[in-house]
C-alpha atoms as a PDB file:
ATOM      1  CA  UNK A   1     103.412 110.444  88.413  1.00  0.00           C
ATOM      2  CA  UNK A   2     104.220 107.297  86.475  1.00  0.00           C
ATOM      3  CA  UNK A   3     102.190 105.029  84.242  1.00  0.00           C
ATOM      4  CA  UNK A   4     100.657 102.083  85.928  1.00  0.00           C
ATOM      5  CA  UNK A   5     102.747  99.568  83.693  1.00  0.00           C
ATOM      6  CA  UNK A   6     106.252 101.197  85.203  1.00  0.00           C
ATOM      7  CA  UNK A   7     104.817 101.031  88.522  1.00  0.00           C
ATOM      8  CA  UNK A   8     103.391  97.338  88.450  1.00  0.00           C
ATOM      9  CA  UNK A   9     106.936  96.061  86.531  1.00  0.00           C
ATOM     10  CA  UNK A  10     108.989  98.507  89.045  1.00  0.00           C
ATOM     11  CA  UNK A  11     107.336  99.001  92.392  1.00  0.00           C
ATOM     12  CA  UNK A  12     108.778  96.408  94.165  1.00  0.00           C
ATOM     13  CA  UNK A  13     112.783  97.417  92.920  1.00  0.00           C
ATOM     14  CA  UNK A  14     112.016 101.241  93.989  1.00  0.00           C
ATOM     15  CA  UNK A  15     110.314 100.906  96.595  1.00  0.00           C
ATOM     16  CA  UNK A  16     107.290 102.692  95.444  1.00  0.00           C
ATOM     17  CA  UNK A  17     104.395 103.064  97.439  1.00  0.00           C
ATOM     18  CA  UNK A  18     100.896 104.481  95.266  1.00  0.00           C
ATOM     19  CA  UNK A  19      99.084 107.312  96.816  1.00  0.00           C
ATOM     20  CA  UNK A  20      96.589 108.670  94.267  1.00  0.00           C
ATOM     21  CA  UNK A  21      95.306 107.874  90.815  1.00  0.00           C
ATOM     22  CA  UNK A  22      95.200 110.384  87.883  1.00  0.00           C
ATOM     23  CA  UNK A  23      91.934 110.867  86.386  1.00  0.00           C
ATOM     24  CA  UNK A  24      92.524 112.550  82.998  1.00  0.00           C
ATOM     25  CA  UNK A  25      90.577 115.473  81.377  1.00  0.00           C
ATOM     26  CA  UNK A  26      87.679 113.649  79.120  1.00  0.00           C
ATOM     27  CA  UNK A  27      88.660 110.053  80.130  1.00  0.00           C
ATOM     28  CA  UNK A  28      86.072 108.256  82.376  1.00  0.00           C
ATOM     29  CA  UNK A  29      87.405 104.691  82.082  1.00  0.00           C
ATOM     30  CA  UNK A  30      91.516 103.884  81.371  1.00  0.00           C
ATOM     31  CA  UNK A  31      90.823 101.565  78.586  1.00  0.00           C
ATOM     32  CA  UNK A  32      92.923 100.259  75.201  1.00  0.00           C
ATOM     33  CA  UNK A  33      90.838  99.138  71.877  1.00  0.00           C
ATOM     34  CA  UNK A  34      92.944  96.728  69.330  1.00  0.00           C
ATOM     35  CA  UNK A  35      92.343  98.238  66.273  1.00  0.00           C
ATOM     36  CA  UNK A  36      92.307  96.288  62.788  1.00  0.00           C
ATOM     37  CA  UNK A  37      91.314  96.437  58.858  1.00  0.00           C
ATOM     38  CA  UNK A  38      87.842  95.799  58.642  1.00  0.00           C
ATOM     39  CA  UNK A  39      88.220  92.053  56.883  1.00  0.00           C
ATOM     40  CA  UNK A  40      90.248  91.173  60.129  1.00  0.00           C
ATOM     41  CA  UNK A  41      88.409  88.759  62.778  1.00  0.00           C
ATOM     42  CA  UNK A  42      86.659  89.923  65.733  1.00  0.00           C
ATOM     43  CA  UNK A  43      88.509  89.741  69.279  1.00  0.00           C
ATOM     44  CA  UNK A  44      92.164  89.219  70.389  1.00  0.00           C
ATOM     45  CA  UNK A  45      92.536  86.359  68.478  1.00  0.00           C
ATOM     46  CA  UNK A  46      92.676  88.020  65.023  1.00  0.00           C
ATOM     47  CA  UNK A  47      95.975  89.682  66.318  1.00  0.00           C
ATOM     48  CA  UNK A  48      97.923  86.245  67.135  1.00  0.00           C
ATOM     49  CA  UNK A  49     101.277  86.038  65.261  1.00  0.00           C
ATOM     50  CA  UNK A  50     100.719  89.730  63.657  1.00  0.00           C
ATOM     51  CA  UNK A  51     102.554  93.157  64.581  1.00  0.00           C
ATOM     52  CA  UNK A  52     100.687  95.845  66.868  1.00  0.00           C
ATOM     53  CA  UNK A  53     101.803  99.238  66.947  1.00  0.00           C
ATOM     54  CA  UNK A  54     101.520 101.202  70.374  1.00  0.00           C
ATOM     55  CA  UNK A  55     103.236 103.797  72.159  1.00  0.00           C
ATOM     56  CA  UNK A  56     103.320 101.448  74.662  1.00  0.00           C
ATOM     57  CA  UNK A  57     105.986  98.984  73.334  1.00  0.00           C
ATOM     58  CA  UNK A  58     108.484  99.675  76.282  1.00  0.00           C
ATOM     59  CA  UNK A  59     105.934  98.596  78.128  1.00  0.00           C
ATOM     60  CA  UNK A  60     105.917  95.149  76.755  1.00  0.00           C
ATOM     61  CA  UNK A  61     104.517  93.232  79.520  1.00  0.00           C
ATOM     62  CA  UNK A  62     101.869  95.095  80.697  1.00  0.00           C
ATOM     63  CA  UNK A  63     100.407  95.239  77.187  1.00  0.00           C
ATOM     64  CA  UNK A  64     100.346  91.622  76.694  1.00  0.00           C
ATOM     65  CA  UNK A  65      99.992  90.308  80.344  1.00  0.00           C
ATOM     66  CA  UNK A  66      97.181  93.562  81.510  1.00  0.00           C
ATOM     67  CA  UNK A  67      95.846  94.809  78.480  1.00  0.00           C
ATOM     68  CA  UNK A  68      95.341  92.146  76.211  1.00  0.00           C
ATOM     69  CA  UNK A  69      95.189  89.445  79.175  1.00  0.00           C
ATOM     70  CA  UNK A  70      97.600  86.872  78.274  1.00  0.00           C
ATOM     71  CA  UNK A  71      95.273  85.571  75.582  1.00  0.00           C
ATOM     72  CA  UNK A  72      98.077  86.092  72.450  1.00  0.00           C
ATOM     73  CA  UNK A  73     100.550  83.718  72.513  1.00  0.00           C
ATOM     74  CA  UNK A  74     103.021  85.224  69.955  1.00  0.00           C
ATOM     75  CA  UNK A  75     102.602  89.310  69.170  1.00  0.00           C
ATOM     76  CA  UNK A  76     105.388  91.506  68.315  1.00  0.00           C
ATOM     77  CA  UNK A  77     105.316  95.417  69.366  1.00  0.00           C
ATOM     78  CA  UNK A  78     106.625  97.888  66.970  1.00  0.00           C
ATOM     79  CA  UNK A  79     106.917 101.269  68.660  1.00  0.00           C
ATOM     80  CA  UNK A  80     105.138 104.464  67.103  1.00  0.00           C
ATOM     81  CA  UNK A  81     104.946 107.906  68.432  1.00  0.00           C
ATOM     82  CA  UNK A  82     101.988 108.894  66.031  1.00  0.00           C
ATOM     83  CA  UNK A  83      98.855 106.152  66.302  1.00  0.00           C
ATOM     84  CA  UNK A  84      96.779 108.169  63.616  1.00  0.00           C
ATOM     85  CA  UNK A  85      99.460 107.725  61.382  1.00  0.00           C
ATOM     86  CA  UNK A  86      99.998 104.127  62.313  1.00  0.00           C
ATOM     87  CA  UNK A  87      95.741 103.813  61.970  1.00  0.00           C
ATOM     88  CA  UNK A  88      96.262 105.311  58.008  1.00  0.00           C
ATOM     89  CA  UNK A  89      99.202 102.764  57.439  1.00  0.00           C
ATOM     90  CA  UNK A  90      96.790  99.733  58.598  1.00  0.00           C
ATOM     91  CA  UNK A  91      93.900 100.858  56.322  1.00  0.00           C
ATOM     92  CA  UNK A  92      95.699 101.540  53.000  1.00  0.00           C
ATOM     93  CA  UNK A  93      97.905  98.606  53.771  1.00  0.00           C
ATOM     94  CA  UNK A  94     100.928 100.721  53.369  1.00  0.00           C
ATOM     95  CA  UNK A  95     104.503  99.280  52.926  1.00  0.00           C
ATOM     96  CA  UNK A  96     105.389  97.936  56.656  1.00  0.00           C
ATOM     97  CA  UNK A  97     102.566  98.975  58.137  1.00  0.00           C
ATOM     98  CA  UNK A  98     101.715  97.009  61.626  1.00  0.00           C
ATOM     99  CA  UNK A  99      98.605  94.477  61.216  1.00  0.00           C
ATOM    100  CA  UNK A 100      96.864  96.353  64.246  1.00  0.00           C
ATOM    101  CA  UNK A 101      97.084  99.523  66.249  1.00  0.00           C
ATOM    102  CA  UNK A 102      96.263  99.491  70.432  1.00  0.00           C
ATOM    103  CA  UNK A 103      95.873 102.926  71.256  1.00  0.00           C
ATOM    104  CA  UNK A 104      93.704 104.104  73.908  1.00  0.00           C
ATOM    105  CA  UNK A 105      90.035 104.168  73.537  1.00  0.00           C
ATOM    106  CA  UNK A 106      89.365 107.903  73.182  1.00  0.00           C
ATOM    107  CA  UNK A 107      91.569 108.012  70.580  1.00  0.00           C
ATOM    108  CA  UNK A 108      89.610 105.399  68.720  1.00  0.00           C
ATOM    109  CA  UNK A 109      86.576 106.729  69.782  1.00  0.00           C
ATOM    110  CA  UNK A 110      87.688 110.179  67.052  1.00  0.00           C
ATOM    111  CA  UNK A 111      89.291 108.249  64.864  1.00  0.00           C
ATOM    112  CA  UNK A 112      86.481 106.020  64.060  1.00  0.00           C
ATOM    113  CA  UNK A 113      84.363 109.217  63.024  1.00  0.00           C
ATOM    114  CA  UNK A 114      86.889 109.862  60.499  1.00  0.00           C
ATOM    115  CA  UNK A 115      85.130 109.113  56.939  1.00  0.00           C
ATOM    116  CA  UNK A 116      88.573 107.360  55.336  1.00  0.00           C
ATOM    117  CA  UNK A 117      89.381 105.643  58.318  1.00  0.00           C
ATOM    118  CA  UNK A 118      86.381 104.655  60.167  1.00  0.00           C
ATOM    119  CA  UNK A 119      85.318 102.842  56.868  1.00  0.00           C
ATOM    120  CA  UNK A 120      87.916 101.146  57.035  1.00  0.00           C
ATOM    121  CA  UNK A 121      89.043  99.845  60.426  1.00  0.00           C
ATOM    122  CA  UNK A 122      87.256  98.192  63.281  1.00  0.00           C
ATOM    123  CA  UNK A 123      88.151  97.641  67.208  1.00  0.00           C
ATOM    124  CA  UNK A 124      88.743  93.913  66.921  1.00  0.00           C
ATOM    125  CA  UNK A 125      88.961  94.252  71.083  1.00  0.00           C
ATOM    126  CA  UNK A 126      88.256  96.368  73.949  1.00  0.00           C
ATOM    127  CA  UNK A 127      90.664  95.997  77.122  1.00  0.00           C
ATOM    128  CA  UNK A 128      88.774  95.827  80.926  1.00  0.00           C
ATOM    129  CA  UNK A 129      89.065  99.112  82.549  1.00  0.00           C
ATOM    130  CA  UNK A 130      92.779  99.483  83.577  1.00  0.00           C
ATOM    131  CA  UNK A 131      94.573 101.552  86.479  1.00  0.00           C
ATOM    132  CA  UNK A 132      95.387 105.302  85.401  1.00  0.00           C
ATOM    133  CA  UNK A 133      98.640 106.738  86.389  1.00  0.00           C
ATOM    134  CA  UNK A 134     100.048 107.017  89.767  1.00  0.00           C
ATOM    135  CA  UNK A 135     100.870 109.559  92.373  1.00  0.00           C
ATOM    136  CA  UNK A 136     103.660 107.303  93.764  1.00  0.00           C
ATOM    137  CA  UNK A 137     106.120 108.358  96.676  1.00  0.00           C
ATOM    138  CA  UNK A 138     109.954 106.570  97.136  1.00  0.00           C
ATOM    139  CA  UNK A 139     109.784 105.114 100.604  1.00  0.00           C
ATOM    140  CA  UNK A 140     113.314 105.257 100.663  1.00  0.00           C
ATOM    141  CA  UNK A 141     113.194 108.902 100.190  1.00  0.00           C
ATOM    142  CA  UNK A 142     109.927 109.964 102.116  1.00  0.00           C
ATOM    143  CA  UNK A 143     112.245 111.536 104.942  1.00  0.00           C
ATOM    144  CA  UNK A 144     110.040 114.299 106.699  1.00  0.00           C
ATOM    145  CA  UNK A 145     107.274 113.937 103.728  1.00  0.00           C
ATOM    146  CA  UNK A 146     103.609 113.808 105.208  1.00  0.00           C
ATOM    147  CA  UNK A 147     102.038 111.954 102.758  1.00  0.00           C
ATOM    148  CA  UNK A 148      98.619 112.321 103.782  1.00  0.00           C
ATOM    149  CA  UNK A 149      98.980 116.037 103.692  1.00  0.00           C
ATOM    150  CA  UNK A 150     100.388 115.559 100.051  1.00  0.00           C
ATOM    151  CA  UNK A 151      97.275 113.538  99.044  1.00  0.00           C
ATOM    152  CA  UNK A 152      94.620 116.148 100.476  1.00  0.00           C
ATOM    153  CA  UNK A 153      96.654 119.247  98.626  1.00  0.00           C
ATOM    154  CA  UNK A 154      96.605 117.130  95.471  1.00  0.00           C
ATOM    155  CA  UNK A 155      92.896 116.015  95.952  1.00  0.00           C
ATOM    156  CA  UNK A 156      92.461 119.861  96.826  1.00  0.00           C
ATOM    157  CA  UNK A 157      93.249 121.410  93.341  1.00  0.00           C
ATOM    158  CA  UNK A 158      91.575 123.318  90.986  1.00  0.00           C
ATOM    159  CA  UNK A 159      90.796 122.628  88.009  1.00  0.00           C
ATOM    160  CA  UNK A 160      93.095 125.590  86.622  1.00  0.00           C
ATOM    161  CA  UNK A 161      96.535 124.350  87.123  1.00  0.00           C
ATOM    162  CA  UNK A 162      95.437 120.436  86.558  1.00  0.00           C
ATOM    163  CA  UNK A 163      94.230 121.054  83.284  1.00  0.00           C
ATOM    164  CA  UNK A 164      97.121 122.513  82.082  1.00  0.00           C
ATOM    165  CA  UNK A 165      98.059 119.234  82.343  1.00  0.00           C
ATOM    166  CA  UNK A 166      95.252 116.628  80.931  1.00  0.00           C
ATOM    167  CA  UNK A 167      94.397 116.008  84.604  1.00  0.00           C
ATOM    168  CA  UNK A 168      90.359 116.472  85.686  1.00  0.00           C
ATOM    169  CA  UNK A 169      91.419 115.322  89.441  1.00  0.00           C
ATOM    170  CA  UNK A 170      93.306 113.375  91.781  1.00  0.00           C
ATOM    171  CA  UNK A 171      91.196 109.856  93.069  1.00  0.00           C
ATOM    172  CA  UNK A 172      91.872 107.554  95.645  1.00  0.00           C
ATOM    173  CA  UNK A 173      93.985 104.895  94.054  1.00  0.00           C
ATOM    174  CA  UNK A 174      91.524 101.984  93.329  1.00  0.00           C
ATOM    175  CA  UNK A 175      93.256  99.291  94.877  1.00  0.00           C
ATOM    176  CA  UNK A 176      91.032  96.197  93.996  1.00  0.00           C
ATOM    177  CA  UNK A 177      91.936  97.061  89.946  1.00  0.00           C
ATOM    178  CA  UNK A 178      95.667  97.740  90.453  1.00  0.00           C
ATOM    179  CA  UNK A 179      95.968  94.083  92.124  1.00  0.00           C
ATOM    180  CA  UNK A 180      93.758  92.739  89.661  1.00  0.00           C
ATOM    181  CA  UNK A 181      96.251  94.294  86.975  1.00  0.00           C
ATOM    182  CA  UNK A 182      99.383  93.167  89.014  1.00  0.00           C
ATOM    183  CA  UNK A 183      98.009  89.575  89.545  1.00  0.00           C
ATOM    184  CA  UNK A 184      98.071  89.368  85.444  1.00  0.00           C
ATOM    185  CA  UNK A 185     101.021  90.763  84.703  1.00  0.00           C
ATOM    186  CA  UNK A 186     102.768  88.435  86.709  1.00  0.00           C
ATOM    187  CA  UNK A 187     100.695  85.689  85.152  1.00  0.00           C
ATOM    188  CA  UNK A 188      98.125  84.704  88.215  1.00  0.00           C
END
């Protein structure tokens, strides 16, 4: 299983092919919300020229090419593990805190019920709904694998074992959003 933004920068180099798409516990849509101090602007624009944290920031092009769509011309990515604490830092304008936070929408979605910092911040944007992450199989390495019979014992499980790892189900990858997110990453 890999994140959509290693397999769209990747696939091609490792030969990966996609077979299924993870649908996470609670998440009906794979989306990102820019988050901001409540003065900011509205949209993508109020971002240009400032510092975003994400977790994503390894991920450098699919943020700015997929997520945000190519609209900021100058952003710089400053990698955080903890996007609450990144959130706090924005709204009481800490010492070196980022100008903005992209985390994931359910994320926002709780932190915005927070008293301290729902007052204060604001989703300044809300990405398109993305590709989730990948069932993806080598075809270098396939060798004797039957992938079809992979994809109906993954599709096949309960809801036991997958939610002892975030994952509601196994889907049929959607293959009309992954080229969509493939064509703007590679700037079409």
């Amino acid at each position: 299983i890999v994140p959509p933004g290693f397999y769209l920068a990747y696939a091609k180099a490792l030969g990966m092919e996609p077979l299924l798409e993870v649908r996470r516990q609670g998440v009906a849509a794979e989306r990102y919300v820019l988050v901001m101090r409540k003065e900011a602007g509205d949209g993508r624009a109020a971002a240009q020229g400032k510092v975003i944290a994400t977790t994503l920031s390894a991920e450098e092009r699919f943020v700015i090419g997929v997520i945000l769509q190519d609209q900021l011309a100058e952003v710089r990515l400053k990698a955080v593990a903890d996007l609450e604490g990144a959130a706090l830092d924005v709204a009481e304008k800490a010492k070196n805190a980022p100008d903005a936070v992209l985390m994931e929408e359910g994320t926002w979605t709780a932190l915005a019920k927070d008293e301290e910092l729902g007052a204060k911040l604001k989703a300044v944007y809300r990405s398109e709904e993305l590709p989730g992450a990948l069932v993806v199989a080598f075809t270098a390495n396939l060798g004797g694998l039957d992938a079809g019979k992979l994809m109906t014992a993954l599709k096949g499980m309960k809801a036991g074992p997958l939610g002892s790892i975030r994952v509601e189900k196994f889907d049929d990858v959607n293959r009309e959003r992954l080229e969509k997110a493939e064509a703007k990453l590679h700037g079409r």
